[in-house]
Protein backbone atom coordinates (compact mmCIF):
# COMPACT_ATOMS: atom_id res chain seq x y z
CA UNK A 1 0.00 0.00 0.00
CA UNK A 2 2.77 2.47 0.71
CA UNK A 3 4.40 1.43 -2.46
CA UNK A 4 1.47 2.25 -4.64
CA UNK A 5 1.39 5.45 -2.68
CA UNK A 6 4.84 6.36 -3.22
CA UNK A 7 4.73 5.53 -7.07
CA UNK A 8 1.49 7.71 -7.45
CA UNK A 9 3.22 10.32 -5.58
CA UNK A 10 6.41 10.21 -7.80
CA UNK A 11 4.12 10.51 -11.30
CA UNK A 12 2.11 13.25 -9.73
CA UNK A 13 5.84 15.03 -9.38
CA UNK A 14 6.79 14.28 -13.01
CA UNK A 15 3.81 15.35 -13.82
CA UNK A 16 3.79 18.43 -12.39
CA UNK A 17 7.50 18.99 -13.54
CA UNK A 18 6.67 18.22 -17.19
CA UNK A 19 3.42 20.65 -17.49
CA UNK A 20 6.10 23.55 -15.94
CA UNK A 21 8.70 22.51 -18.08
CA UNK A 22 6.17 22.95 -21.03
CA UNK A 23 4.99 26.10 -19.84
CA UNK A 24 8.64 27.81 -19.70
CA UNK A 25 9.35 26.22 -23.40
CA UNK A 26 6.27 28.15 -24.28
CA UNK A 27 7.17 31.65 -22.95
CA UNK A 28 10.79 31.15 -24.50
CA UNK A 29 8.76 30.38 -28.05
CA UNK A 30 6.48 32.95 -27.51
CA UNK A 31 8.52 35.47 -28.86
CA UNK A 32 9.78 33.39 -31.94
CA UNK A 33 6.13 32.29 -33.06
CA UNK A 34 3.87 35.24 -32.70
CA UNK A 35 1.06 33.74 -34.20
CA UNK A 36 0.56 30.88 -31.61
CA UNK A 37 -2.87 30.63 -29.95
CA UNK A 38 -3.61 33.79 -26.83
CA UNK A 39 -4.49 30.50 -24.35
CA UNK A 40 -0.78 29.27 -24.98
CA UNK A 41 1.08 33.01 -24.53
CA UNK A 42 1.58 34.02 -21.08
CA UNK A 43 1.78 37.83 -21.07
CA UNK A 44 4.22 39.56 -18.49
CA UNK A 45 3.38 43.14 -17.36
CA UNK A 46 6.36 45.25 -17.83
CA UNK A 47 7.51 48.55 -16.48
CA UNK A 48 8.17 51.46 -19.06
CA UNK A 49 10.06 55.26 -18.70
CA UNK A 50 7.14 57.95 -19.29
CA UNK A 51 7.97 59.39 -22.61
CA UNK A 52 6.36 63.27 -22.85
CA UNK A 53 5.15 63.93 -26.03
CA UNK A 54 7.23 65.66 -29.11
CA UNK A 55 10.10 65.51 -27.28
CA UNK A 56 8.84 67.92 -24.59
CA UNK A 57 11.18 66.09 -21.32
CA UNK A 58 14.03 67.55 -23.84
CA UNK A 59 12.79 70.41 -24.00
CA UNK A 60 12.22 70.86 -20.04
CA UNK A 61 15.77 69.18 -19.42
CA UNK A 62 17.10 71.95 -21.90
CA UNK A 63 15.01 75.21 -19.80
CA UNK A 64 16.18 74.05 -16.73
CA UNK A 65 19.97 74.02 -17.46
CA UNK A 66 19.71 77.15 -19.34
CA UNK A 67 18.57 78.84 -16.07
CA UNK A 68 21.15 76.77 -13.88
CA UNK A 69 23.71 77.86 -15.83
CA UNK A 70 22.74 81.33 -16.35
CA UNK A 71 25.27 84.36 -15.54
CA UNK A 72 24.09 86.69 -12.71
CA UNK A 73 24.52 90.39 -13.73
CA UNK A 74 27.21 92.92 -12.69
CA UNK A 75 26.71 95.54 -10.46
CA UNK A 76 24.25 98.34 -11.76
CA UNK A 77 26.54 100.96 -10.71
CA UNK A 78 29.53 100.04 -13.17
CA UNK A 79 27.23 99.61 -15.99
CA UNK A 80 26.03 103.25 -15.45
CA UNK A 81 29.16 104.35 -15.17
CA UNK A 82 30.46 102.99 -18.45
CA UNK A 83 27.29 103.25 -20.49
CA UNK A 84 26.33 106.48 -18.68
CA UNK A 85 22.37 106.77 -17.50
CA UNK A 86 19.74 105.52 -19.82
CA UNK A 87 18.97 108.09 -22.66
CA UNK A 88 15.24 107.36 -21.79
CA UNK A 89 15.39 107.98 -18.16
CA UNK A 90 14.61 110.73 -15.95
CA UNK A 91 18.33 111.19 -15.00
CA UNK A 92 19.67 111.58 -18.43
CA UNK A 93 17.07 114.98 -18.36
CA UNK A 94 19.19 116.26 -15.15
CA UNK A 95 22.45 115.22 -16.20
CA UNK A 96 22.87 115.46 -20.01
CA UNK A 97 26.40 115.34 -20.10
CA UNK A 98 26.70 111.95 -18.38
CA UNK A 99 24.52 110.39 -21.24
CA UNK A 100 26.90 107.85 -24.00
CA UNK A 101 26.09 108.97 -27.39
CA UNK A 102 28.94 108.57 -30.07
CA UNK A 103 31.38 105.30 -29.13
CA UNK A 104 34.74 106.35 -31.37
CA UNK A 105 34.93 103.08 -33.34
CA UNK A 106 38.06 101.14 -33.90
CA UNK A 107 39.62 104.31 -32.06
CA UNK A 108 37.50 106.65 -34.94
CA UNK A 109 39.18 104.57 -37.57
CA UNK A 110 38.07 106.85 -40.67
CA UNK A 111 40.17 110.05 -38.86
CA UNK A 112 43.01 108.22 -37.39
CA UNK A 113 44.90 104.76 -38.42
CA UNK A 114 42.46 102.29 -36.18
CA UNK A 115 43.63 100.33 -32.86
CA UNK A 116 46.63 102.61 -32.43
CA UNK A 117 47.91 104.83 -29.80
CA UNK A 118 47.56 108.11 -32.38
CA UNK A 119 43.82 106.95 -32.44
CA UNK A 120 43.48 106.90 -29.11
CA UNK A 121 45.61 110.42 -28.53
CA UNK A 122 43.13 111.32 -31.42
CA UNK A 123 39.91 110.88 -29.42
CA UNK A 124 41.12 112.28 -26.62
CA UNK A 125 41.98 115.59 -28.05
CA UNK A 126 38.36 115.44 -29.47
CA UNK A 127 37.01 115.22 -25.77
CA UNK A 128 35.51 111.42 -26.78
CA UNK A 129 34.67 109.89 -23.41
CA UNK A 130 34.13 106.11 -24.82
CA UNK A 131 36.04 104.07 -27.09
CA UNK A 132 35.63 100.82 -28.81
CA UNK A 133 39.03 98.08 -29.69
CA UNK A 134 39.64 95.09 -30.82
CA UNK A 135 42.24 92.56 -29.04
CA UNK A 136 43.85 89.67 -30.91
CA UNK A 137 46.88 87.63 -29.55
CA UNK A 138 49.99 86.99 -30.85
CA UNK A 139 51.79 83.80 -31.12
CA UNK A 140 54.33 84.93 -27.96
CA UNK A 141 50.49 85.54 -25.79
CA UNK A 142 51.08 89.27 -26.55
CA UNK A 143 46.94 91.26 -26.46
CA UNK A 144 47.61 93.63 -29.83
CA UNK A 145 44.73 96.04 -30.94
CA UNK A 146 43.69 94.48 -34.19
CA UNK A 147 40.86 93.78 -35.73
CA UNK A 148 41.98 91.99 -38.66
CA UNK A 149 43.71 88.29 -38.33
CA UNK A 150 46.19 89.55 -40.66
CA UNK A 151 48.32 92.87 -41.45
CA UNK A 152 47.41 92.63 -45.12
CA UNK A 153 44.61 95.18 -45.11
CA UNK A 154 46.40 97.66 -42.89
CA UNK A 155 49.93 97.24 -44.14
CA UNK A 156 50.12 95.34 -47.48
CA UNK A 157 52.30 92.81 -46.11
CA UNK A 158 51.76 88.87 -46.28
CA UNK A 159 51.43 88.78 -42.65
CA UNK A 160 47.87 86.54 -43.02
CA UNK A 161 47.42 85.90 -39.30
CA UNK A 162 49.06 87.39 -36.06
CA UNK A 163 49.12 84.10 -34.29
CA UNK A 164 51.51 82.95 -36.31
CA UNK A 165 54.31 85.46 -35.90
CA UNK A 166 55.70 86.99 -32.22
CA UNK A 167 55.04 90.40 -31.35
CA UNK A 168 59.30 91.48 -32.05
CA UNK A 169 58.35 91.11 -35.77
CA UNK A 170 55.60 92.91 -36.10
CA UNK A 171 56.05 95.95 -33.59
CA UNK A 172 57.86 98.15 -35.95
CA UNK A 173 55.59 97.66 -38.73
CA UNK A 174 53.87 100.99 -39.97
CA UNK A 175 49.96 100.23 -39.45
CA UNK A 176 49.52 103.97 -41.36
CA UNK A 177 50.90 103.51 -44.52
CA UNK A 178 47.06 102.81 -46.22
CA UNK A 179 44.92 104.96 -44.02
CA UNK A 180 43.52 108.23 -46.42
CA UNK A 181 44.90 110.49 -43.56
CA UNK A 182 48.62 109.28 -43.61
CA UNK A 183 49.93 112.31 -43.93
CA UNK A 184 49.20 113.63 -40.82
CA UNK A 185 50.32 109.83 -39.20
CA UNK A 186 53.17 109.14 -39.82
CA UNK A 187 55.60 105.79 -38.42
CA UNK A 188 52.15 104.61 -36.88
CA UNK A 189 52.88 101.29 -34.59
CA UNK A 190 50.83 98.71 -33.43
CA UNK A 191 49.58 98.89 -29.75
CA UNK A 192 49.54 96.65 -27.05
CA UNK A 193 46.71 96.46 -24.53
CA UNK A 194 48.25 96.94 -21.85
CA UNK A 195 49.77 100.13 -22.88
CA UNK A 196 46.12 101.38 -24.01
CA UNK A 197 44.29 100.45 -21.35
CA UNK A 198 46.90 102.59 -19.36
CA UNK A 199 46.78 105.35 -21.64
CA UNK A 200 42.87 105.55 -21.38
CA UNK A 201 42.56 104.93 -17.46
CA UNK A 202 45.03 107.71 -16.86
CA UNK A 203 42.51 110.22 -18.81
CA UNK A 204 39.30 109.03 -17.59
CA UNK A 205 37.96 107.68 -20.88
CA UNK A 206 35.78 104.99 -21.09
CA UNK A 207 36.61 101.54 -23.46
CA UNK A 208 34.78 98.41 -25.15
CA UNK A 209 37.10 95.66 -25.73
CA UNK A 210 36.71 93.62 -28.64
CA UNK A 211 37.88 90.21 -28.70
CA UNK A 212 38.65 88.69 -31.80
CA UNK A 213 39.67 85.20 -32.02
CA UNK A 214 38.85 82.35 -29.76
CA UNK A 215 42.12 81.13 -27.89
CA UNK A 216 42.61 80.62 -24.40
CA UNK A 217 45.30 83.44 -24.35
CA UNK A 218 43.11 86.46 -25.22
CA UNK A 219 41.03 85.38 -22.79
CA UNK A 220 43.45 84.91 -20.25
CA UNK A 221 44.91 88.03 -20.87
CA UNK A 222 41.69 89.94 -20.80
CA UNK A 223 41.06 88.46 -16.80
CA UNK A 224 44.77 89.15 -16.30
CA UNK A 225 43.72 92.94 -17.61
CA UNK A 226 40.54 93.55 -14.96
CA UNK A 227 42.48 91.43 -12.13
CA UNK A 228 45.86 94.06 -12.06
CA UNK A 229 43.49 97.04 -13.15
CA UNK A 230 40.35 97.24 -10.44
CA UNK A 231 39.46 100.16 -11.65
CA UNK A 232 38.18 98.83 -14.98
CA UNK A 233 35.33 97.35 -13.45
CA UNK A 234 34.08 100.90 -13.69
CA UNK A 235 35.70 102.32 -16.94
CA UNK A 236 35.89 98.56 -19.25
CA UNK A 237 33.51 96.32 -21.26
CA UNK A 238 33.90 93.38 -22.74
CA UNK A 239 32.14 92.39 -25.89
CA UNK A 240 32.20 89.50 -28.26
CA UNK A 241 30.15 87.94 -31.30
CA UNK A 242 30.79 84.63 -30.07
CA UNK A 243 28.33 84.04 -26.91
CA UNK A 244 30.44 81.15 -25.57
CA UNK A 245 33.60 83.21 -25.48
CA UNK A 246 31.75 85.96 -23.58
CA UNK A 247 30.35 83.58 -21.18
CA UNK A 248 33.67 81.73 -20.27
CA UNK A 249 35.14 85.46 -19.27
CA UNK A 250 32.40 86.02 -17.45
CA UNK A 251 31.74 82.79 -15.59
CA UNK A 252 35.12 83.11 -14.54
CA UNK A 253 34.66 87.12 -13.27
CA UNK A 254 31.19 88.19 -13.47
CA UNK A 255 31.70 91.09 -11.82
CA UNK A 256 33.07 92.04 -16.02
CA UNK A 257 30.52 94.18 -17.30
CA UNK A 258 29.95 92.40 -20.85
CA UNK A 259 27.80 93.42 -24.23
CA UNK A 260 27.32 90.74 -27.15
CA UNK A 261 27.51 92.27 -31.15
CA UNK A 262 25.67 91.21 -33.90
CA UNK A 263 25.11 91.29 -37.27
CA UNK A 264 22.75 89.12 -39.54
CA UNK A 265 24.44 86.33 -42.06
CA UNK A 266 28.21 86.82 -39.80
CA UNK A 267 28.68 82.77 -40.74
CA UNK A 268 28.32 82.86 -44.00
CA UNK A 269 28.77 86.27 -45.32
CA UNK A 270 31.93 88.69 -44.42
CA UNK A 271 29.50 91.98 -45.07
CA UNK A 272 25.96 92.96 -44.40
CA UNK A 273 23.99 96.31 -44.93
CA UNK A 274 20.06 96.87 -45.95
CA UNK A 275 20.25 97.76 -49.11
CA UNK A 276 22.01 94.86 -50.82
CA UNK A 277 21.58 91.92 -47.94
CA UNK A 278 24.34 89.67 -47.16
CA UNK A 279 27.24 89.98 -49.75
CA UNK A 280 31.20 89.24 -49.95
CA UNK A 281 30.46 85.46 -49.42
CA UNK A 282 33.17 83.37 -47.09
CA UNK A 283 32.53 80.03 -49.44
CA UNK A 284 30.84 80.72 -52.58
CA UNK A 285 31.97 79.03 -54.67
CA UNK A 286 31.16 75.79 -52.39
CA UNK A 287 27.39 75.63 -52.47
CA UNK A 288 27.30 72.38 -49.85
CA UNK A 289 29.37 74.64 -47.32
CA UNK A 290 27.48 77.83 -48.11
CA UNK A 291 24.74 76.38 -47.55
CA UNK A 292 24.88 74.52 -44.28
CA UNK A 293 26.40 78.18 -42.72
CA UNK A 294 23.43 80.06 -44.35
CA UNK A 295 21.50 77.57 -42.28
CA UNK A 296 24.33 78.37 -39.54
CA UNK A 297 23.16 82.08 -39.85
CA UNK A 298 19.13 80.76 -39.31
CA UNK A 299 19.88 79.10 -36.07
CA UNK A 300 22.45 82.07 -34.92
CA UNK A 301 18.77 84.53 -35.61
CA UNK A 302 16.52 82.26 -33.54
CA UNK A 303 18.85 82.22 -30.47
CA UNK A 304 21.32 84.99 -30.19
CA UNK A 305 18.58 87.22 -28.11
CA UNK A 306 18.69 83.69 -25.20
CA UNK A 307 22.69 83.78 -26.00
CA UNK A 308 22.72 87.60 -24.53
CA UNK A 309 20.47 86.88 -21.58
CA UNK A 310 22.57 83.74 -21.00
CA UNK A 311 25.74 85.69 -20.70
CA UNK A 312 23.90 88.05 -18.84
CA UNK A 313 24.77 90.81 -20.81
CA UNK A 314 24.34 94.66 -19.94
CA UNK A 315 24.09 95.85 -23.45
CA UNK A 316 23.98 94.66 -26.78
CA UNK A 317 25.95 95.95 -29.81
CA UNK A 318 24.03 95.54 -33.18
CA UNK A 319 24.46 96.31 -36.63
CA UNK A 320 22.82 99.64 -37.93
CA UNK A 321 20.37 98.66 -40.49
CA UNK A 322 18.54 95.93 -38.10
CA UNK A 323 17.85 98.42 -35.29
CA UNK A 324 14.25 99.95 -34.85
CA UNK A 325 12.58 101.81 -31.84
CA UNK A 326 11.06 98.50 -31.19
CA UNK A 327 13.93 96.52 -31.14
CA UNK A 328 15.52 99.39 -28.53
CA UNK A 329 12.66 99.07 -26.27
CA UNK A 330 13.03 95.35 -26.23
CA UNK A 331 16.19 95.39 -24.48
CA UNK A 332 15.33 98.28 -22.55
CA UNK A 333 12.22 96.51 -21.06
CA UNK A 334 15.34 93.88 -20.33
CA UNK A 335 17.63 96.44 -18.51
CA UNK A 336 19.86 95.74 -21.26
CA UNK A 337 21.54 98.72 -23.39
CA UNK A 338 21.34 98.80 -27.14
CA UNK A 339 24.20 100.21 -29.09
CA UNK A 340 24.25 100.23 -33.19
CA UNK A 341 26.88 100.18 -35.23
CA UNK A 342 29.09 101.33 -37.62
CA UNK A 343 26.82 104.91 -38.04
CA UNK A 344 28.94 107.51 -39.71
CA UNK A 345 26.52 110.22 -41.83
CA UNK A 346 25.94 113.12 -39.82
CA UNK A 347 21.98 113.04 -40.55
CA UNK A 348 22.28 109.22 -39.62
CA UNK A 349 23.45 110.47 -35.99
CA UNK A 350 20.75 113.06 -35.63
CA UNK A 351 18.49 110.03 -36.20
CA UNK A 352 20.23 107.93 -33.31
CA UNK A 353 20.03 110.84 -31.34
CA UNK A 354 17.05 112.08 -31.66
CA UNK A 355 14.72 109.78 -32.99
CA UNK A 356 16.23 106.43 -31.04
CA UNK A 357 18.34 107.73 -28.43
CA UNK A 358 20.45 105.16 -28.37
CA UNK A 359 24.08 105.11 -28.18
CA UNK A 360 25.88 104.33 -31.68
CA UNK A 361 29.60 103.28 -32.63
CA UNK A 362 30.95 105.66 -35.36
CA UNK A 363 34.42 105.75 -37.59
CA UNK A 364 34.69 109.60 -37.52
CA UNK A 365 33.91 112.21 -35.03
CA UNK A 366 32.75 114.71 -37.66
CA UNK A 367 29.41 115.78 -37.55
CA UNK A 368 29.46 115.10 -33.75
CA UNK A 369 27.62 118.47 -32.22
CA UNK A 370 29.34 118.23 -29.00
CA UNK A 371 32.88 117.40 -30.64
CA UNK A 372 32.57 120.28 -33.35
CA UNK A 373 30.61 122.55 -30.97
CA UNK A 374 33.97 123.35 -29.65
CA UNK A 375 36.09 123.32 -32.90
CA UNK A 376 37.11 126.91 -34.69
CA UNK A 377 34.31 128.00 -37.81
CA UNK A 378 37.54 128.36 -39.97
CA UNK A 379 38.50 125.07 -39.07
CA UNK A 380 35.38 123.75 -39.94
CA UNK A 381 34.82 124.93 -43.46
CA UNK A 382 38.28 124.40 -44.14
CA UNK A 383 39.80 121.12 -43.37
CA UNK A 384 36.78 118.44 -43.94
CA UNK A 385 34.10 118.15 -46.78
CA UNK A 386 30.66 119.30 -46.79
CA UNK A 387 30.55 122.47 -45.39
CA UNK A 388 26.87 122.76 -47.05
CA UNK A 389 25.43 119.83 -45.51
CA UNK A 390 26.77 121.54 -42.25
CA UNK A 391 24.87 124.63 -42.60
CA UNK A 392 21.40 122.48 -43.60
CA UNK A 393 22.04 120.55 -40.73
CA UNK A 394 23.00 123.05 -38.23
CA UNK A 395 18.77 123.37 -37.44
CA UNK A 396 18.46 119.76 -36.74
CA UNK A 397 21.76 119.51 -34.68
CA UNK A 398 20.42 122.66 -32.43
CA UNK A 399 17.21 120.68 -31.89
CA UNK A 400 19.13 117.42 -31.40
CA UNK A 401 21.29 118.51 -28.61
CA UNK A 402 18.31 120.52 -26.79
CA UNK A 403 16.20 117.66 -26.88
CA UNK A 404 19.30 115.47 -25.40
């Protein structure tokens, strides 16, 4: 009897084990044979990631490092006293004299060989309070005022690119010898940074430094400037078309007041202005690559206003022929200064002045009312063109300044 009990037990077991055995064969086979019968398939409940729709966890991932990593702003105070108080406000109505109008571009680059200590001795004379230059390095780390990469434009040398020569070579080169005023600059030298930013602090003026280029030594040299110079937290500015070189100076001091320029097309086109568009193509006679940076250029519109407000910027320097009184109130409503550039006809200045107040880069100081306000009448008609545009202007410059 306990035999019979332990052999019924032992095919009840085998049994048991076979029916499991077939049951795990058919979950391995499930898989393989997707058309065998639902009472056969065993279906396991699995756990899945929530997926937002059209990509929108991206998108939130994206916001919320944008504002994590966002700059924090300067101190009001040094902005004001660079940028002077806002042409809008009530203060600029009390103290007029205070208020930033004309920026001497390049060191007024049409009146005096650009980036160079005459320029700068130039401005001064001229009572210009603010002054915009552009830093490059050279291959020995040296900050020269250049705009160019190269001397060719400037010089007519072969000299393509600074960062390929030390600053002993190209010290004693005359930067003059193409500028339409080189008779009254003569043996014109490069500058050094250093030696400007000294010049300028001594005299109380006011400068925008440029960077150009995107090594690790201008921007070295450019902390290295503001960390043995305190005082240009209150008198300096840095500005850059590339957002990313902007931020990294001012991540790593953002007590640096800085401004971001911009111009539409800058990837794939070397010049801009409203009446023809974007001309002087970088690549165009390579249709695959001027393509793919005119596409460059679509994505550099979209996001260069979050760029400016990532770098926490305290002004914004833009090309001419893009501003409007709408676009100046934008940034405004931001507590962000706008600045155009390059605006050189006198009538175009009575427009910025009157009409926009805004600040504006220029390449001359003529037709400035507070620069030729204190120039001699004989000087006047003599020594530039256009004394008739003068005189037809001299109604709108009177109104200009009283309303300013």
């Amino acid at each position: 009897m306990a035999t019979c009990v332990t052999r019924m037990g032992w095919r009840a077991s085998a049994g048991t084990w076979k029916s499991s055995s077939i049951s795990q064969k058919t979950l391995l086979n499930a898989h393989v044979y997707p058309s065998a019968p639902n009472s056969i398939i065993s279906h396991t409940q699995r756990r899945s990631l929530f997926v937002l729709p059209f990509g929108l966890d991206i998108g939130l991932v994206g916001y919320a490092a944008y504002y994590l990593t966002k700059l924090k702003k300067p101190e009001p105070e040094n902005v004001i006293s660079i940028f002077g108080p806002d042409p809008w406000g009530k203060e600029s109505q009390y103290k007029p004299e205070k208020v930033v109008r004309c920026i001497a571009h390049r060191g007024a680059a049409l009146d005096a060989p650009e980036n160079t200590m005459e320029a700068l001795k130039y401005c001064v004379e001229h009572d210009c309070n603010i002054i915009e230059l552009d830093v490059r390095a050279s291959r020995d780390g040296k900050l020269v005022l250049l705009h160019d990469e190269g001397l060719e434009r400037l010089t007519g040398t072969d000299i393509s690119s600074i960062r390929t020569v030390d600053w002993d070579r190209i010290k004693d080169i005359d930067v003059g010898a193409t500028h339409p005023n080189r008779k009254q600059f003569k043996d014109v030298r490069l500058c050094l940074l250093d030696d400007a930013l000294d010049y300028l602090l001594a005299n109380n003026v006011k400068v925008i430094i440029d960077v150009k280029g995107e090594d690790k030594q201008v921007i070295a040299g450019v902390l290295s400037a503001y960390a043995t110079r305190p005082s240009l937290y209150q008198h300096a500015a840095v500005t850059c078309f590339n957002p990313f070189v902007l931020y990294q100076i001012r991540r790593s001091n953002p007590d640096i007041v800085g401004a971001l320029s911009y111009r539409p097309y800058c990837f794939s086109s070397q010049d801009y202005d409203a009446e023809k568009g974007p001309n002087n193509p970088r690549f165009g006679e390579n249709l695959a690559i001027h393509g793919a940076l005119r596409l460059a250029d679509a994505v550099h519109a979209l996001l260069w206003r979050w760029a400016a407000r990532w770098c926490a910027v305290s002004a914004v320097l833009l090309h001419k022929d893009i501003v409007s009184p709408s676009e100046i109130h934008y940034w405004r409503w931001l507590g962000i200064r706008c600045a155009g550039w390059c605006v050189n006809r006198p009538l175009e200045k009575l427009y910025w002045r009157g009409v926009l107040k805004s600040p504006y880069l220029a390449n001359t100081l003529l037709g400035e009312p507070d620069v030729e306000g204190k120039r001699p009448e004989k000087e006047l008609s003599n020594d530039r063109p256009g004394p008739l545009v003068d005189k037809l202007l001299e109604p709108e410059r009177k109104m200009s300044s009283g309303q300013n």
